[in-house]
N, C-alpha and C. Protein backbone atom coordinates (compact mmCIF):
# COMPACT_ATOMS: atom_id res chain seq x y z
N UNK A 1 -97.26 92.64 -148.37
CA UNK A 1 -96.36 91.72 -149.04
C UNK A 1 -97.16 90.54 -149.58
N UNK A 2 -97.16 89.99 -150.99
CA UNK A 2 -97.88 88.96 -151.54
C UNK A 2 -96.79 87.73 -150.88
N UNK A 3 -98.07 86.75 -150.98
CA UNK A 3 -97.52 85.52 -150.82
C UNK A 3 -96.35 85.11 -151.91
N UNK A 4 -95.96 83.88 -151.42
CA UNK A 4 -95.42 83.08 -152.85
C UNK A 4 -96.08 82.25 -153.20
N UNK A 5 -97.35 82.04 -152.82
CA UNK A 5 -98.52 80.95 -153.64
C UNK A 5 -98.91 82.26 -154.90
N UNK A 6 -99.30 83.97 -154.18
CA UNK A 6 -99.91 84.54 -155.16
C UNK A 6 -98.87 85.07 -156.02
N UNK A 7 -97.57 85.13 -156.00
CA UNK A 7 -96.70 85.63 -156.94
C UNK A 7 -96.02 84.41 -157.66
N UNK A 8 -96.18 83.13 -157.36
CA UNK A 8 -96.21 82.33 -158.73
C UNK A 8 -97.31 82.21 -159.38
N UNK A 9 -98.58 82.57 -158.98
CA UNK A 9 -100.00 82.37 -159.71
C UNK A 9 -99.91 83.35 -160.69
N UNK A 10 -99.11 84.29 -160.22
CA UNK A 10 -99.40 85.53 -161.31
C UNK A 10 -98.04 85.38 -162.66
N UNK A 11 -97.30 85.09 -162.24
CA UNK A 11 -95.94 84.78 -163.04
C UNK A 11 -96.45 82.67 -164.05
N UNK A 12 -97.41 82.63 -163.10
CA UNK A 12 -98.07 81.25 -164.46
C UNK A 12 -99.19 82.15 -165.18
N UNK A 13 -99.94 83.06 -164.67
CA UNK A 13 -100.78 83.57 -165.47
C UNK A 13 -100.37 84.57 -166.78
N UNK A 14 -98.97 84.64 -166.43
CA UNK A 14 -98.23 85.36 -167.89
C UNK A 14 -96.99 84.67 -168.30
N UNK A 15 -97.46 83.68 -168.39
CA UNK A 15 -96.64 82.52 -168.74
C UNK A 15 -95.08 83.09 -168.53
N UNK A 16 -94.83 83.29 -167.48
CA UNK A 16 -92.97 83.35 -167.61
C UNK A 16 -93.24 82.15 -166.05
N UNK A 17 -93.16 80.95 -167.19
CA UNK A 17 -93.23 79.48 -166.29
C UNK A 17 -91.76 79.54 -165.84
N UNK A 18 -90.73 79.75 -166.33
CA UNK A 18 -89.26 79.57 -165.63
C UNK A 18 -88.95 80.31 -164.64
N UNK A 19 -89.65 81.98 -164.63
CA UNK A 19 -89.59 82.80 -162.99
C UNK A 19 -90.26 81.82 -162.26
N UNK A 20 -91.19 81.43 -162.34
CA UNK A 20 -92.07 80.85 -161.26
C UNK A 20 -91.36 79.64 -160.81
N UNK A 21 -90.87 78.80 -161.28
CA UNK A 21 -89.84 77.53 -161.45
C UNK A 21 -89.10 78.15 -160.33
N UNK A 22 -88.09 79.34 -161.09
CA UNK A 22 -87.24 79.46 -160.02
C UNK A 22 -86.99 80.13 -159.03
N UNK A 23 -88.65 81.21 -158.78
CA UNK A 23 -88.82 81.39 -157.59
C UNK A 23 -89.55 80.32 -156.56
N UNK A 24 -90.46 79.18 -156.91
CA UNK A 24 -90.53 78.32 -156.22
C UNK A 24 -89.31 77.50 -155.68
N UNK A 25 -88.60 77.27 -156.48
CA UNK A 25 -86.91 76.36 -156.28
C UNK A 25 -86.58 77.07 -155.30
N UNK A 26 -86.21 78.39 -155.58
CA UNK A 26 -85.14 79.21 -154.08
C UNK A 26 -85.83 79.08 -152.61
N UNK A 27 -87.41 79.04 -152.95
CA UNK A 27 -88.16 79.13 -151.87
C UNK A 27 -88.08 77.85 -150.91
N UNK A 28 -87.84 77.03 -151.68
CA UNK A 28 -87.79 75.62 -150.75
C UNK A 28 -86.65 74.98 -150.83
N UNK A 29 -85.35 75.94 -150.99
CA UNK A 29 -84.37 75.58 -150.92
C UNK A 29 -84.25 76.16 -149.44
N UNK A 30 -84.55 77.78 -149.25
CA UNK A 30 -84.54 78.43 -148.08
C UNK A 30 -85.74 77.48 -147.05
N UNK A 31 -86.56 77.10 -147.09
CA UNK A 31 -87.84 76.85 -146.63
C UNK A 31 -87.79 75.59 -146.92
N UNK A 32 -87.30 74.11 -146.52
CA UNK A 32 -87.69 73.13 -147.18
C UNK A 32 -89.14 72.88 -147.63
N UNK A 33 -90.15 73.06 -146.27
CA UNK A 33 -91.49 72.29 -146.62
C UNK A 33 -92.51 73.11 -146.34
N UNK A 34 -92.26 73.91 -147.67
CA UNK A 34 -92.94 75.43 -147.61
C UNK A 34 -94.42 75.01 -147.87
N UNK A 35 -95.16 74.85 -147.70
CA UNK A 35 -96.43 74.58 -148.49
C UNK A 35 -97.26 75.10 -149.63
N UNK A 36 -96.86 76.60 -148.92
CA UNK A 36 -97.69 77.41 -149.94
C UNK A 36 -96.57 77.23 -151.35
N UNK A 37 -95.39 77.17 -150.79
CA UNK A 37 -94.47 77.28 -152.47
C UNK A 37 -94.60 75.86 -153.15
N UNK A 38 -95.08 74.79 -152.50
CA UNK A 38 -95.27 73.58 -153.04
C UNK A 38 -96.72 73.56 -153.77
N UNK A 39 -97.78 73.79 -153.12
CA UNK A 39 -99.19 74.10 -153.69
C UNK A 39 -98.64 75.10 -155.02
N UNK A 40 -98.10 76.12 -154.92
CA UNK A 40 -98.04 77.07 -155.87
C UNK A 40 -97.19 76.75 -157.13
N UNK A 41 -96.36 75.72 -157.05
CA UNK A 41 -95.50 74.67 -157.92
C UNK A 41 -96.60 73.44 -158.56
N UNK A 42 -97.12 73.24 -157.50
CA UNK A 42 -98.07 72.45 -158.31
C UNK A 42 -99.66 72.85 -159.66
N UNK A 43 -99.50 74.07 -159.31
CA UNK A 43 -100.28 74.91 -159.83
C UNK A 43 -99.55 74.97 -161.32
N UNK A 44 -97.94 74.89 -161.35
CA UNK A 44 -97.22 75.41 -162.22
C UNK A 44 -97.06 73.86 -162.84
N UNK A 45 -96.95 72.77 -162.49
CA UNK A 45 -97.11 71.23 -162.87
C UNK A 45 -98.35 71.29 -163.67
N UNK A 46 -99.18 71.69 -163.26
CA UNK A 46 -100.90 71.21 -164.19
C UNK A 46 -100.57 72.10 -165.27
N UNK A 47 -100.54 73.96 -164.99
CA UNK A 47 -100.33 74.14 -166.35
C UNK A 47 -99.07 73.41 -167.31
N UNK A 48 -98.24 73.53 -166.72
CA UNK A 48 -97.69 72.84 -168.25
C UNK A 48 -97.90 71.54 -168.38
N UNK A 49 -98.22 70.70 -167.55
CA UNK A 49 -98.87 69.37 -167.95
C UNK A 49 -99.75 69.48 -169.00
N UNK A 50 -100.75 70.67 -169.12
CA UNK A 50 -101.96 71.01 -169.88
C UNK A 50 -101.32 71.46 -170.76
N UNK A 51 -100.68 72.06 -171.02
CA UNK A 51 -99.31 72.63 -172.35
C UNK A 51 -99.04 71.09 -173.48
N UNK A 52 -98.25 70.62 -172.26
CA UNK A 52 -97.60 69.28 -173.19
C UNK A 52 -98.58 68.80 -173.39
N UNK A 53 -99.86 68.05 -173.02
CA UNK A 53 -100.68 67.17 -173.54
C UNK A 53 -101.49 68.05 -174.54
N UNK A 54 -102.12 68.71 -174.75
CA UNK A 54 -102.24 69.71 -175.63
C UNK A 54 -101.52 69.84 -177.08
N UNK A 55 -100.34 70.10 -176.32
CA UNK A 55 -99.57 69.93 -177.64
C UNK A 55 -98.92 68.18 -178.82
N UNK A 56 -98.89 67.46 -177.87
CA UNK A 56 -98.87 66.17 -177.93
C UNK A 56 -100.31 65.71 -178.71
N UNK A 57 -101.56 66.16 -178.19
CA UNK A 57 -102.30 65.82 -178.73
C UNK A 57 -102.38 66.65 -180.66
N UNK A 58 -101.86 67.81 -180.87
CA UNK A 58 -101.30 68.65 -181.73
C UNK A 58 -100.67 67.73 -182.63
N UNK A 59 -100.01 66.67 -182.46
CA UNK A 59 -98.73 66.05 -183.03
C UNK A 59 -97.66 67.30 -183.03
N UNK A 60 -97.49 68.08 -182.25
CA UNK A 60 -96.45 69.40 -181.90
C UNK A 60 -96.13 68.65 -180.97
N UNK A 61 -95.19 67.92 -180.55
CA UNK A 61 -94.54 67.28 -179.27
C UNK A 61 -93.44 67.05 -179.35
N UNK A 62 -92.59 67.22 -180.79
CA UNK A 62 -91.19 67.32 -180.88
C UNK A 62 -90.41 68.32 -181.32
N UNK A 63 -91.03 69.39 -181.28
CA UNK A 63 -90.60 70.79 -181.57
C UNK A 63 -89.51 71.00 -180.15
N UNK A 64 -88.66 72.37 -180.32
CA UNK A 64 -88.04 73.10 -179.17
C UNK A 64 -89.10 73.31 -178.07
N UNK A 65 -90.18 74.09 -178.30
CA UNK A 65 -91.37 74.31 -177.80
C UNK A 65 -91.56 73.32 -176.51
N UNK A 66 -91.96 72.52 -177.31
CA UNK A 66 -92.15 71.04 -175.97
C UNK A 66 -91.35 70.75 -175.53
N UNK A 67 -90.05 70.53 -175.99
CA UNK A 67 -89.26 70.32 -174.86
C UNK A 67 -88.93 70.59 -174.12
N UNK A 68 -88.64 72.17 -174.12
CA UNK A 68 -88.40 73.16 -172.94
C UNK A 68 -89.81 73.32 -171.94
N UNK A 69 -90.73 72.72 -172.64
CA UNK A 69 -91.67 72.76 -171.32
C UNK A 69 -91.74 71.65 -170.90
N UNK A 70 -91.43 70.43 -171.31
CA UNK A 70 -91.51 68.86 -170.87
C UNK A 70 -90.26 69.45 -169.58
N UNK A 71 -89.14 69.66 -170.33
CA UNK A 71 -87.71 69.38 -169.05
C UNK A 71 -88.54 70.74 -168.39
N UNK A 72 -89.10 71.70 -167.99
CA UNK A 72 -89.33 72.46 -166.67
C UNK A 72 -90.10 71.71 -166.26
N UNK A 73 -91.22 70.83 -166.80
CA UNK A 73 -92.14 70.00 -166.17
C UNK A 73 -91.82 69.25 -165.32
N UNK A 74 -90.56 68.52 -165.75
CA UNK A 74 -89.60 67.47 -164.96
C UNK A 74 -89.15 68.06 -163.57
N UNK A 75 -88.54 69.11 -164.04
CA UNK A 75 -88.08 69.71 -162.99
C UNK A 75 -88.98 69.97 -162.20
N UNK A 76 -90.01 70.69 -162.09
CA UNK A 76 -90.72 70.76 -161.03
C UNK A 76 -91.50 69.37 -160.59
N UNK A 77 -92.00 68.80 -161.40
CA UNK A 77 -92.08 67.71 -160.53
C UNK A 77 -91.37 67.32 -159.51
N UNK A 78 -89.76 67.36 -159.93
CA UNK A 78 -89.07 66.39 -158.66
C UNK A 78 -89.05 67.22 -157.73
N UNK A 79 -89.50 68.81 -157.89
CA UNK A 79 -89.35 69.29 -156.37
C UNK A 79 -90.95 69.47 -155.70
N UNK A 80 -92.19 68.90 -156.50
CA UNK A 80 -93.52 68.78 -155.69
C UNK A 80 -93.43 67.25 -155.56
N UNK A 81 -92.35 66.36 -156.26
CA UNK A 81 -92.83 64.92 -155.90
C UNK A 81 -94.04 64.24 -156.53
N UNK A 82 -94.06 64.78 -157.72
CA UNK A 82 -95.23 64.23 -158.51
C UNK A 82 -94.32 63.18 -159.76
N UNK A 83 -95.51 62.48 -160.24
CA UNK A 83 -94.94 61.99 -161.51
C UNK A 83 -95.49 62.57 -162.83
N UNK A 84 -95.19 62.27 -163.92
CA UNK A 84 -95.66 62.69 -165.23
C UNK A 84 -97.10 62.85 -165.04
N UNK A 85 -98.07 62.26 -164.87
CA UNK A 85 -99.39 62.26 -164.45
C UNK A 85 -99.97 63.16 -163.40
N UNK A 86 -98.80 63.75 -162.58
CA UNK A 86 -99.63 64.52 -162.02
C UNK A 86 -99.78 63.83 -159.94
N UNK A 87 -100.10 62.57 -160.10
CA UNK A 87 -100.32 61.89 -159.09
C UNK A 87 -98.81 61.89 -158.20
N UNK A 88 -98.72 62.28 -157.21
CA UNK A 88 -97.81 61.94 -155.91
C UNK A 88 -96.80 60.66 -155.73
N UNK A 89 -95.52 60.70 -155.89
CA UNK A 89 -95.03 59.48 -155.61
C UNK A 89 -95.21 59.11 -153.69
């Protein structure tokens, strides 16, 4: 049986960022302070952090595109507890 650190690594490595979203979400809904599903969420924070700034740097930052990865960005943040940057509240 794979982890859920290695089955969101693989679901960010083919970009279906929203499975991984919301198999991390269920996981620490069941599991509050799962670690491995929090490490493996945060894995999913940098890439699309690296998405949006990327694209931002693009002047592509107000397309559909970005937004739908800005608001999953959001979202997972509030469930690793990070801010826009990345850094830990």
């Amino acid at each position: 049986m794979r982890s859920i650190k290695s089955e969101i690594q693989s679901l960010i490595e083919e970009n279906e960022f929203e499975t991984a979203f919301n198999l991390g979400e269920k996981r620490l809904a069941e599991t509050l302070n799962d670690n491995d599903a929090i490490d493996a969420l945060c894995l999913l924070t940098d890439k699309l952090r690296s998405m949006c700034m990327d694209l931002a740097a693009k002047k592509r930052d107000s397309g559909s595109n970005y937004r739908s990865l800005e608001d999953l960005l959001l979202k997972a943040n509030e469930l690793t507890n990070q801010d826009m940057y990345g850094g830990f509240k």
